[in-house]
C-alpha atoms as a PDB file:
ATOM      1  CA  UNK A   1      14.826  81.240 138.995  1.00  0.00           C
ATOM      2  CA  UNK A   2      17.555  82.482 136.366  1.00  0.00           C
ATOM      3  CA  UNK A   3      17.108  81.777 133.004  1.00  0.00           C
ATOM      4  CA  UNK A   4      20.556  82.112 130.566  1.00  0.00           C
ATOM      5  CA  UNK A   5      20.372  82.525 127.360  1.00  0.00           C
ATOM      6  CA  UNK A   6      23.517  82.054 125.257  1.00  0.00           C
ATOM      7  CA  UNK A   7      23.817  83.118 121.514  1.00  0.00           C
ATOM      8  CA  UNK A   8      25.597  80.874 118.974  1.00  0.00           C
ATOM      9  CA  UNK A   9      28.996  81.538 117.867  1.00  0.00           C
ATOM     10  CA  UNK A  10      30.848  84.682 117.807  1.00  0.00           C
ATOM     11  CA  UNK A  11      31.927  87.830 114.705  1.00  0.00           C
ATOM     12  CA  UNK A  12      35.550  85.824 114.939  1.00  0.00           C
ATOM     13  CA  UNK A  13      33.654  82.507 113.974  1.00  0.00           C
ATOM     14  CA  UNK A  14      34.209  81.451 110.183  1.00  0.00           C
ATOM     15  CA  UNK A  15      31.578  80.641 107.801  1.00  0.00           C
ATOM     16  CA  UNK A  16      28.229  80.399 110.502  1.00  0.00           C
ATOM     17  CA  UNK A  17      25.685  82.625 107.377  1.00  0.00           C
ATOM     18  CA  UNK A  18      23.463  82.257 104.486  1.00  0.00           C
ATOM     19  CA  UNK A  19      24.783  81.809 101.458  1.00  0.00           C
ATOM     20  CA  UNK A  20      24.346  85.585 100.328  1.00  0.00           C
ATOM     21  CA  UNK A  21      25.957  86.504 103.435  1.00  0.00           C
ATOM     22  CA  UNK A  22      22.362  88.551 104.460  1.00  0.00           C
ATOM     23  CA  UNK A  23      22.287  86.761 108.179  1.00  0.00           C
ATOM     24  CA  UNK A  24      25.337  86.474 110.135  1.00  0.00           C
ATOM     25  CA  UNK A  25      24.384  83.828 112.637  1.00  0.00           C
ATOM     26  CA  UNK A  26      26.438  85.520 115.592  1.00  0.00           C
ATOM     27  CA  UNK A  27      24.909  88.807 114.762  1.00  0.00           C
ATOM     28  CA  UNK A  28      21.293  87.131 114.908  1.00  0.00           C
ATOM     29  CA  UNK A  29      21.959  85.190 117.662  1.00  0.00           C
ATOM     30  CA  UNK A  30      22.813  87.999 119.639  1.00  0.00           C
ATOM     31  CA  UNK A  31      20.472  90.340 118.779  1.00  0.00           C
ATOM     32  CA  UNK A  32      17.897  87.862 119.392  1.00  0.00           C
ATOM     33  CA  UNK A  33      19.507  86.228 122.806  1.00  0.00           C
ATOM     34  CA  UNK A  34      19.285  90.690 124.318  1.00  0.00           C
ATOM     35  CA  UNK A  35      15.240  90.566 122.756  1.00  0.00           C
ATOM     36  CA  UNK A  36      14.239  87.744 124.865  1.00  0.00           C
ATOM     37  CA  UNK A  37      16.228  88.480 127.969  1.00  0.00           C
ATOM     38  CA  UNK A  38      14.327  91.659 127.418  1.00  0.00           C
ATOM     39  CA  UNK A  39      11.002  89.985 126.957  1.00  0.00           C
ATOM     40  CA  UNK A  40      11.630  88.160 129.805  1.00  0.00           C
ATOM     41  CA  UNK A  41      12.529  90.607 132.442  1.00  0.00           C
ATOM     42  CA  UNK A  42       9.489  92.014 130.816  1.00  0.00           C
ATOM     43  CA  UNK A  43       7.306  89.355 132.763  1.00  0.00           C
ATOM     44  CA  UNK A  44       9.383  89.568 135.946  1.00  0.00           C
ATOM     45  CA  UNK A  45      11.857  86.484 135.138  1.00  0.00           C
ATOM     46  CA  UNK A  46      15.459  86.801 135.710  1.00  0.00           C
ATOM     47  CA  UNK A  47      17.276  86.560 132.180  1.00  0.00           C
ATOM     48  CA  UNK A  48      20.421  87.140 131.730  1.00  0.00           C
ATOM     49  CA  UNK A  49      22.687  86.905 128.741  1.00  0.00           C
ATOM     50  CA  UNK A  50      25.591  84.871 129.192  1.00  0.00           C
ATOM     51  CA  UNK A  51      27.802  85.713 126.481  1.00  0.00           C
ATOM     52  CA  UNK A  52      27.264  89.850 126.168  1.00  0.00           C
ATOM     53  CA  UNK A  53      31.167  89.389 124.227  1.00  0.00           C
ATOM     54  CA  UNK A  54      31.027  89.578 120.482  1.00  0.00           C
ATOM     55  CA  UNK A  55      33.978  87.095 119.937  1.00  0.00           C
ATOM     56  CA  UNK A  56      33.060  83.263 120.082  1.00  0.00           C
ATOM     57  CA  UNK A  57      33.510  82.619 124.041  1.00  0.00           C
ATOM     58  CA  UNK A  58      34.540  78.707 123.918  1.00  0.00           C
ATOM     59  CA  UNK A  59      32.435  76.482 124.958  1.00  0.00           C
ATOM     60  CA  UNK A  60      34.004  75.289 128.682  1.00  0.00           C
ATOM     61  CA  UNK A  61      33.973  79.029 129.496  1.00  0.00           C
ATOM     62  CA  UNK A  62      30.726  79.428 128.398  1.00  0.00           C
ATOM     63  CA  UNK A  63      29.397  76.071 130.696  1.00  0.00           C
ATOM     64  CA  UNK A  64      32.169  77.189 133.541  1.00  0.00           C
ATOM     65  CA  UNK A  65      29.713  80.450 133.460  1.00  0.00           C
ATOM     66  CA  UNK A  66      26.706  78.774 133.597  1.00  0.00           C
ATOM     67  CA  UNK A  67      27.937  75.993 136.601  1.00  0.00           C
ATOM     68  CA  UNK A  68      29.002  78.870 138.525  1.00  0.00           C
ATOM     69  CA  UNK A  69      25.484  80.235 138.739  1.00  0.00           C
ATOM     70  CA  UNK A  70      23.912  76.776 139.872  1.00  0.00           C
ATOM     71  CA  UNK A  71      26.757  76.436 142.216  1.00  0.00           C
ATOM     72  CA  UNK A  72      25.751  79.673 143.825  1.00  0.00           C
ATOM     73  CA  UNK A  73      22.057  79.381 143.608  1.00  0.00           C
ATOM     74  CA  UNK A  74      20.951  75.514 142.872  1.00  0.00           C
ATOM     75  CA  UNK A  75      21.019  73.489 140.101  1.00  0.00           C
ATOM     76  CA  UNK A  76      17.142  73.509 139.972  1.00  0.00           C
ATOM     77  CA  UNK A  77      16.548  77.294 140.265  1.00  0.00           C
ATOM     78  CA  UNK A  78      18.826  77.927 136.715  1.00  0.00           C
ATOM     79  CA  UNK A  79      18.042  77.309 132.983  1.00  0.00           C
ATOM     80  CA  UNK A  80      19.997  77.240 130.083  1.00  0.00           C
ATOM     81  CA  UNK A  81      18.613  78.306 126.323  1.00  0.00           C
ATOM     82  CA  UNK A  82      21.590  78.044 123.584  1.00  0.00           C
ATOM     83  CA  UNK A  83      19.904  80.346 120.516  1.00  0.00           C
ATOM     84  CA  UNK A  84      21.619  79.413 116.953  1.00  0.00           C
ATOM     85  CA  UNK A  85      20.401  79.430 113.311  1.00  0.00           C
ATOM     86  CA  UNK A  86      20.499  75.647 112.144  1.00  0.00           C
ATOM     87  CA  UNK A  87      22.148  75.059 108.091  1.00  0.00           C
ATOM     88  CA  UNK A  88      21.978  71.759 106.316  1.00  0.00           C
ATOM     89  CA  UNK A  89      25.358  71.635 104.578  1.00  0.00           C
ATOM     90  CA  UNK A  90      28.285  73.987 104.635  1.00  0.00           C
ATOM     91  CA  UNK A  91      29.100  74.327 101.123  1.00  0.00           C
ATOM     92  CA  UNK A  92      27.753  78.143 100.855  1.00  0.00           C
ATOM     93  CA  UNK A  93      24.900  76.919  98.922  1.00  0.00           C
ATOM     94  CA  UNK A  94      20.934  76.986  99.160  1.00  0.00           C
ATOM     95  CA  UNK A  95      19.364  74.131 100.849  1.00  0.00           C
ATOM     96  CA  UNK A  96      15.650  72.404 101.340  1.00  0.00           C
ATOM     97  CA  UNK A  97      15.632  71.745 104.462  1.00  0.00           C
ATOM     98  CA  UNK A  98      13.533  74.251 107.066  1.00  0.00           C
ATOM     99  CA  UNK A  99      12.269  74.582 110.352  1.00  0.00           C
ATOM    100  CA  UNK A 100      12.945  74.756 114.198  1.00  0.00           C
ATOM    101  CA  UNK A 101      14.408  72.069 115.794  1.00  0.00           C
ATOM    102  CA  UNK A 102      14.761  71.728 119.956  1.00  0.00           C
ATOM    103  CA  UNK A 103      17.926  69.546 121.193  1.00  0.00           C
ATOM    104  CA  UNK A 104      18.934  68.573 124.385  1.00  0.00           C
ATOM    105  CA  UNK A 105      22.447  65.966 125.224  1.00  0.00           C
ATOM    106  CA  UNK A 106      21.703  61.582 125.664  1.00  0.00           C
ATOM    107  CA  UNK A 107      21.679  62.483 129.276  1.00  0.00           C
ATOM    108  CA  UNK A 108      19.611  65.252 129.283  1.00  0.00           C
ATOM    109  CA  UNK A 109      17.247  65.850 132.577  1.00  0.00           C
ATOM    110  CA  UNK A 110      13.456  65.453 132.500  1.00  0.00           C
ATOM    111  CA  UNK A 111      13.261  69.061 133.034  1.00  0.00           C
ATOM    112  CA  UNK A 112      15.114  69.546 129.771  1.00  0.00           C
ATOM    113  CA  UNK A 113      13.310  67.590 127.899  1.00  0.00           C
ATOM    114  CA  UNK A 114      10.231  69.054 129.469  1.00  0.00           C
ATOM    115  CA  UNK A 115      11.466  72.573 128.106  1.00  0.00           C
ATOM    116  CA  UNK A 116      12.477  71.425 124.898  1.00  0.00           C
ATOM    117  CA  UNK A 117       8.902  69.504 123.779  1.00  0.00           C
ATOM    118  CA  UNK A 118       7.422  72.752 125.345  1.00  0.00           C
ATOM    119  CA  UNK A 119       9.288  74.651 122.454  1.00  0.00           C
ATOM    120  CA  UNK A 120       8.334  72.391 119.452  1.00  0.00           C
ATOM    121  CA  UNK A 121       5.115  72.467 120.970  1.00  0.00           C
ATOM    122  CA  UNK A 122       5.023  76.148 120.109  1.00  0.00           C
ATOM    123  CA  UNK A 123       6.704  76.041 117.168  1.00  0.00           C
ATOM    124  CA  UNK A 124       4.007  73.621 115.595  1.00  0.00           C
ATOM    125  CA  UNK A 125       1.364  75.952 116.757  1.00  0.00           C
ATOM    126  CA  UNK A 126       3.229  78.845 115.202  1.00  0.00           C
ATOM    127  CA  UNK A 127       4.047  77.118 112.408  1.00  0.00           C
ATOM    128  CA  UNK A 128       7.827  77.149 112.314  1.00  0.00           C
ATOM    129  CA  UNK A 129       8.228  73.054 112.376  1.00  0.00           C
ATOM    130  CA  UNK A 130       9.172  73.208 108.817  1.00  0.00           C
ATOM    131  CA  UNK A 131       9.403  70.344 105.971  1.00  0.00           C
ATOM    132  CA  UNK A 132      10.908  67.834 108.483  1.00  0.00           C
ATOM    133  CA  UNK A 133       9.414  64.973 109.754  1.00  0.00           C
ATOM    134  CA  UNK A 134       7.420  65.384 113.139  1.00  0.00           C
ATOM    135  CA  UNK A 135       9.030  64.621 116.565  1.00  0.00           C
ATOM    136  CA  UNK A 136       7.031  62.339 118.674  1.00  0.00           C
ATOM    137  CA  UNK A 137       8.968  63.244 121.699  1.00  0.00           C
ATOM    138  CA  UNK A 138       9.059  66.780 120.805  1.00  0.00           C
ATOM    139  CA  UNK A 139      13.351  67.238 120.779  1.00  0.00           C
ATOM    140  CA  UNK A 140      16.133  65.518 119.040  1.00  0.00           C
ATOM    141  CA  UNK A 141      18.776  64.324 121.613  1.00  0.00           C
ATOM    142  CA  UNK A 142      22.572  65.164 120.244  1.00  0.00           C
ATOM    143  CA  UNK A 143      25.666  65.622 121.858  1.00  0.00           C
ATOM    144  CA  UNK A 144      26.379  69.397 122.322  1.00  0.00           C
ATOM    145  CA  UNK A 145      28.974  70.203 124.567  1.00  0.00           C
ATOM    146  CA  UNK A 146      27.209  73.063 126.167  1.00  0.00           C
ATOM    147  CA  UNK A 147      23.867  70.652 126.695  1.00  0.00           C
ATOM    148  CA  UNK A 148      26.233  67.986 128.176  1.00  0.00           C
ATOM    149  CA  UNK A 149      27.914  69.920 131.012  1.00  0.00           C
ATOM    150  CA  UNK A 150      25.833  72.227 132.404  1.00  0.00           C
ATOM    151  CA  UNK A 151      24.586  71.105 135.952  1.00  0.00           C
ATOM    152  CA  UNK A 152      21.000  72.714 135.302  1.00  0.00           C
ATOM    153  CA  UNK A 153      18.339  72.047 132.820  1.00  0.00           C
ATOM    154  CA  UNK A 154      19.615  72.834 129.019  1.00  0.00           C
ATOM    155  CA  UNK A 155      18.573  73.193 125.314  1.00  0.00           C
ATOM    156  CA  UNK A 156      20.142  74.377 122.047  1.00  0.00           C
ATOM    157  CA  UNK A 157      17.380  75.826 119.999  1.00  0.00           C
ATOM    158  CA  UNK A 158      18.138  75.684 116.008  1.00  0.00           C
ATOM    159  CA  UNK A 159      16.020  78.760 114.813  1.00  0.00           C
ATOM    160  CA  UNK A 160      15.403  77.733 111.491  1.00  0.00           C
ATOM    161  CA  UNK A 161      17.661  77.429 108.672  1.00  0.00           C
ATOM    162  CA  UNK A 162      20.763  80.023 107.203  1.00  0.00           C
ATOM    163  CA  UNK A 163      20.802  77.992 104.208  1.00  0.00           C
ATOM    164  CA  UNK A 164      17.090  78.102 103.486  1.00  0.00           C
ATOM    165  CA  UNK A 165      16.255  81.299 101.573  1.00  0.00           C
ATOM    166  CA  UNK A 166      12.921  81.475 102.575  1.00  0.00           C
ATOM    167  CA  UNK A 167      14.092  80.401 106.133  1.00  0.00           C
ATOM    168  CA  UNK A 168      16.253  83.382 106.050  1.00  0.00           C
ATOM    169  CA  UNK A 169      13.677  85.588 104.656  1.00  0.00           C
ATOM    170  CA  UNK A 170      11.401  85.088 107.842  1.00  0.00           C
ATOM    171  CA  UNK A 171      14.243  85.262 110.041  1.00  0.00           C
ATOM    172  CA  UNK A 172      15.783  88.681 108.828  1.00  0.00           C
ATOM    173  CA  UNK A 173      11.786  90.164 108.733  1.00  0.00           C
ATOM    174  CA  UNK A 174       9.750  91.950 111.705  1.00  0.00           C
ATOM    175  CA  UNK A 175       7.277  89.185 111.836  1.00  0.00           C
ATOM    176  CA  UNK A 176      10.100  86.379 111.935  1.00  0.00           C
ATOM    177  CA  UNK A 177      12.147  87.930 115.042  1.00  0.00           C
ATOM    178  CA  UNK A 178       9.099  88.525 116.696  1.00  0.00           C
ATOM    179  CA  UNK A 179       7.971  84.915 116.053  1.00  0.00           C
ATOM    180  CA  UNK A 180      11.188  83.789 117.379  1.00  0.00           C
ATOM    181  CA  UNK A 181      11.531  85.896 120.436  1.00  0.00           C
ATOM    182  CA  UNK A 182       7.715  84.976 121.678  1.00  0.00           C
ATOM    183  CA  UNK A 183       8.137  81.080 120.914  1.00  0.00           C
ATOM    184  CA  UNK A 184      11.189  81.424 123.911  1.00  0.00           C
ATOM    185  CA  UNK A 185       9.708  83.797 125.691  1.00  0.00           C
ATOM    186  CA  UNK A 186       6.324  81.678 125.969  1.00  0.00           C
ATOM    187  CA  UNK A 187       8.288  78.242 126.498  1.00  0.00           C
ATOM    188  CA  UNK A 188       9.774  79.724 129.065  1.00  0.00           C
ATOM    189  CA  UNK A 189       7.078  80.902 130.839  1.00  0.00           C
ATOM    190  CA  UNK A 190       5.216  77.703 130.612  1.00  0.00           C
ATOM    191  CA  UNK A 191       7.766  75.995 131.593  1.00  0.00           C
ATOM    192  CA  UNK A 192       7.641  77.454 135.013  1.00  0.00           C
ATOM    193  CA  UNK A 193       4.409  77.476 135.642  1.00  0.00           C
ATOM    194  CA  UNK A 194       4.450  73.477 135.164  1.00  0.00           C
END
């Protein structure tokens, strides 16, 4: 099995922070994308990053990347995570609204969908569901390009909020990226020994 995780966005992307300009999505993203391939191949998975480039690779590249591994080794034996920082408006101000928040596309697999209520399963448990309301199936289906295309199971994972201070707080702290990094990492674990 290969697992690919892709980081949101790139430095050339505009706007993509908080408010104060303290989290730079792409540089989050990034930083946390290399922490759980790390984590992973820490366990004896086979993680890969798939954008290592710091400029924002566009989004049929990124899913032309991606195709081209379950072309050469199955469909069923790759996995796509898509790691961004959610926001509530653009208007570079403060916002409510908190939390983590699993997606996968309208025609999503079971085996997405499998993944993705895995990973609001432990987000509830690590409290990181934030002030929304629950989801009874455990994802929100939208969508996303990157979801839509790929031949092999996908999610897009919105790590909290950029426009949340104390969102961004937890985020930018020891504790948060280590949260963040072990929710995946776990997921994905469980997810293969379903």
């Amino acid at each position: 099995m290969i697992v690919l995780i892709d980081n949101g966005h790139g430095v050339d992307t505009p706007g993509k922070q908080s408010p104060d300009g303290r989290l730079r999505e792409w540089a989050w993203t990034r930083a946390m994308a290399r922490s759980i391939v790390d984590g992973l191949r820490e366990t004896g998975i086979d993680a890969r990053t798939l954008v290592p480039e710091e400029y924002d690779l566009p989004l049929l590249q990124r899913v032309n990347r991606v195709n081209a591994l379950c072309r050469l080794h199955g469909a069923a034996n790759v996995v796509l995570v898509s790691v961004h920082n959610n926001a509530a408006g653009a208007d570079g101000c403060w916002h409510s609204a908190r939390g983590f928040l699993p997606l996968v596309a309208p025609n999503a697999s079971r085996a997405s969908r499998r993944l993705a209520s895995i990973l609001y399963a432990g987000a509830r448990s690590a409290g990181l569901s934030g002030n929304r309301a629950p989801l009874p199936a455990g994802y929100v289906e939208q969508n996303l390009y990157i979801c839509r295309h790929t031949l092999c199971p996908a999610v897009l994972t919105e790590n909290l909020f950029q426009d949340n201070r104390d969102d961004v707080d937890f985020l930018l702290s020891d504790e948060g990226r280590r949260a963040i990094r072990d929710l995946h990492i776990n997921a994905i674990k469980e997810y293969f020994q379903m």
